[in-house]
Protein backbone atom coordinates (compact mmCIF):
# COMPACT_ATOMS: atom_id res chain seq x y z
CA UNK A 1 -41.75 -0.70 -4.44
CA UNK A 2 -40.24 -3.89 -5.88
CA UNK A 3 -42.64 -6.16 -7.81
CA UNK A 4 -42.40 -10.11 -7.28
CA UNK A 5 -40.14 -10.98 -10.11
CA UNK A 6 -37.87 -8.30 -9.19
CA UNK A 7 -37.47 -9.56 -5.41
CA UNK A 8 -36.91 -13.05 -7.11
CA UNK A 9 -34.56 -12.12 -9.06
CA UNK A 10 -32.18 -10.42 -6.33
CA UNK A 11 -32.75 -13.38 -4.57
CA UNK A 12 -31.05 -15.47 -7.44
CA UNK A 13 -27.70 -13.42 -7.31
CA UNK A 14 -24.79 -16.48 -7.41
CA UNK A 15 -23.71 -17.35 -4.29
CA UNK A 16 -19.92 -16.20 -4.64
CA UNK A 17 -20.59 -12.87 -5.03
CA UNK A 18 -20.20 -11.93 -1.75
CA UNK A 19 -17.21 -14.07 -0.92
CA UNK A 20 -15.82 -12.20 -3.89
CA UNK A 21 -16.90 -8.50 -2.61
CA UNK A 22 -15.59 -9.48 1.12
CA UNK A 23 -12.01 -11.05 -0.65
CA UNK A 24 -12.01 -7.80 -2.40
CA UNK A 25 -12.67 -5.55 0.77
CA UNK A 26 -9.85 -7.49 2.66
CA UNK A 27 -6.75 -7.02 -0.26
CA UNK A 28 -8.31 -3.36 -0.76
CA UNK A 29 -7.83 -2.76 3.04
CA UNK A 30 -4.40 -4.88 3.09
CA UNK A 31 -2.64 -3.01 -0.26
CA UNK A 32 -4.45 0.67 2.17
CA UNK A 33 -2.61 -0.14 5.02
CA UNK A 34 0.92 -0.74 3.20
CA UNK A 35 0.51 2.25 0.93
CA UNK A 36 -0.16 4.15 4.58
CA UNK A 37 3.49 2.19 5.76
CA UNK A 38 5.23 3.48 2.99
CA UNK A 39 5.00 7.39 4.03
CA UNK A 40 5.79 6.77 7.71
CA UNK A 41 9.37 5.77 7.78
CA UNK A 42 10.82 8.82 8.60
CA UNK A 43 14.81 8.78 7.91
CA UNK A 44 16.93 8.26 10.50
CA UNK A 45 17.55 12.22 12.28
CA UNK A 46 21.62 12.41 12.36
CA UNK A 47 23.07 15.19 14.43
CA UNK A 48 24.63 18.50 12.82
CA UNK A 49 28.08 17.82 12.07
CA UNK A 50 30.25 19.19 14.96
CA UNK A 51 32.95 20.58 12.88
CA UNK A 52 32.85 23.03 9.70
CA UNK A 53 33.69 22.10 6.42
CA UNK A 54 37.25 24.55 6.83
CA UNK A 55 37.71 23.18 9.95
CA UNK A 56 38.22 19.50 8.86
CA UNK A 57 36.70 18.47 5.55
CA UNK A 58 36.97 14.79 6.41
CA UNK A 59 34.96 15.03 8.91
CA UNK A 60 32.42 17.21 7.76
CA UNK A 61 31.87 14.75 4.96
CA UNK A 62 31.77 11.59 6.55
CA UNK A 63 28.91 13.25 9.17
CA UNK A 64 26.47 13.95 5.86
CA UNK A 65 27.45 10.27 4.19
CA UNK A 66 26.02 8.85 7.19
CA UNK A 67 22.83 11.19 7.21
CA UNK A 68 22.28 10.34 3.85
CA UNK A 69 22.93 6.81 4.51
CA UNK A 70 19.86 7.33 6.80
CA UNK A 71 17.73 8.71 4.21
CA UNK A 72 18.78 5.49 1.98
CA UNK A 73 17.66 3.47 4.45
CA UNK A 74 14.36 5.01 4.95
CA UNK A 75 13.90 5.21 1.23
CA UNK A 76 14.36 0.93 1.11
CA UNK A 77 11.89 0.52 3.54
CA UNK A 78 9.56 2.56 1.66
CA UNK A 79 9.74 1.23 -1.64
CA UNK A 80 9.83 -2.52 -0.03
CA UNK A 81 6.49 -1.12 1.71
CA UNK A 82 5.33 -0.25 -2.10
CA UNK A 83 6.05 -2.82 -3.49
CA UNK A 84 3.99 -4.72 -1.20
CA UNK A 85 1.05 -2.21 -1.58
CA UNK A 86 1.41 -2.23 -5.48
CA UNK A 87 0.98 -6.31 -5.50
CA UNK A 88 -2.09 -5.98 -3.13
CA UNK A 89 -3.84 -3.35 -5.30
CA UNK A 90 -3.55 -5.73 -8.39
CA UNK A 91 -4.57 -8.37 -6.71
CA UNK A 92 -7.92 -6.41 -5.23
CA UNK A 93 -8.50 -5.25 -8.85
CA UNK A 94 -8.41 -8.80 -9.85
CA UNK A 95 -11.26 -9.68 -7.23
CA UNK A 96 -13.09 -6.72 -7.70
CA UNK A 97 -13.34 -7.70 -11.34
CA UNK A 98 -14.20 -11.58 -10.49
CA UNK A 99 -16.96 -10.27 -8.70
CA UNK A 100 -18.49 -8.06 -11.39
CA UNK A 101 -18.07 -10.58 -13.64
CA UNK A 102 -19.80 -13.14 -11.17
CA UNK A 103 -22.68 -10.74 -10.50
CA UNK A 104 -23.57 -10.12 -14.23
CA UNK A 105 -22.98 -14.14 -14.88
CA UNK A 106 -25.91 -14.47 -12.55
């Protein structure tokens, strides 16, 4: 059981510490949901090539540039995704930081 000073005292916490906690919730949730973006781009599927290597070499090589060009593609999207994620974690470290310090100012 809490004694009198002690409810008083929780009662005296600074009022921005729980703008603080809910800003760092919503840039914790924001940098989540980007880091979870950045796995799902699955690269674009490209068919088998339709001719053999010893059939026509040309061919054969053009059909896995542009299956790789898919993976490259997929590969972009992720790291933009990362990026993205990466600046949202700092920024919810930041906050989550503010908010310690704000709750131990108090």
């Amino acid at each position: 059981m809490q004694t009198r000073r002690e409810c008083d005292d929780a009662s005296m916490q600074s009022p921005l510490v729980i703008p603080f906690g809910a800003g760092t919730f919503l840039t914790a949730s924001l940098a989540a949901f980007y880091w979870f973006k950045s796995a799902s781009p699955p690269p674009q599927k490209a068919d088998d090539p339709a001719v053999s290597i010893t059939d026509n070499p040309g061919a054969f090589v053009l059909a896995n540039q542009v299956s790789m060009d898919g993976v490259l593609r997929a590969l972009q999207v992720s790291a933009r995704f990362n990026k993205i994620a990466a600046i949202w974690t700092g920024v919810s470290a930041l906050l989550s930081a503010a908010t310690t310090l704000v709750g131990i100012a108090s």
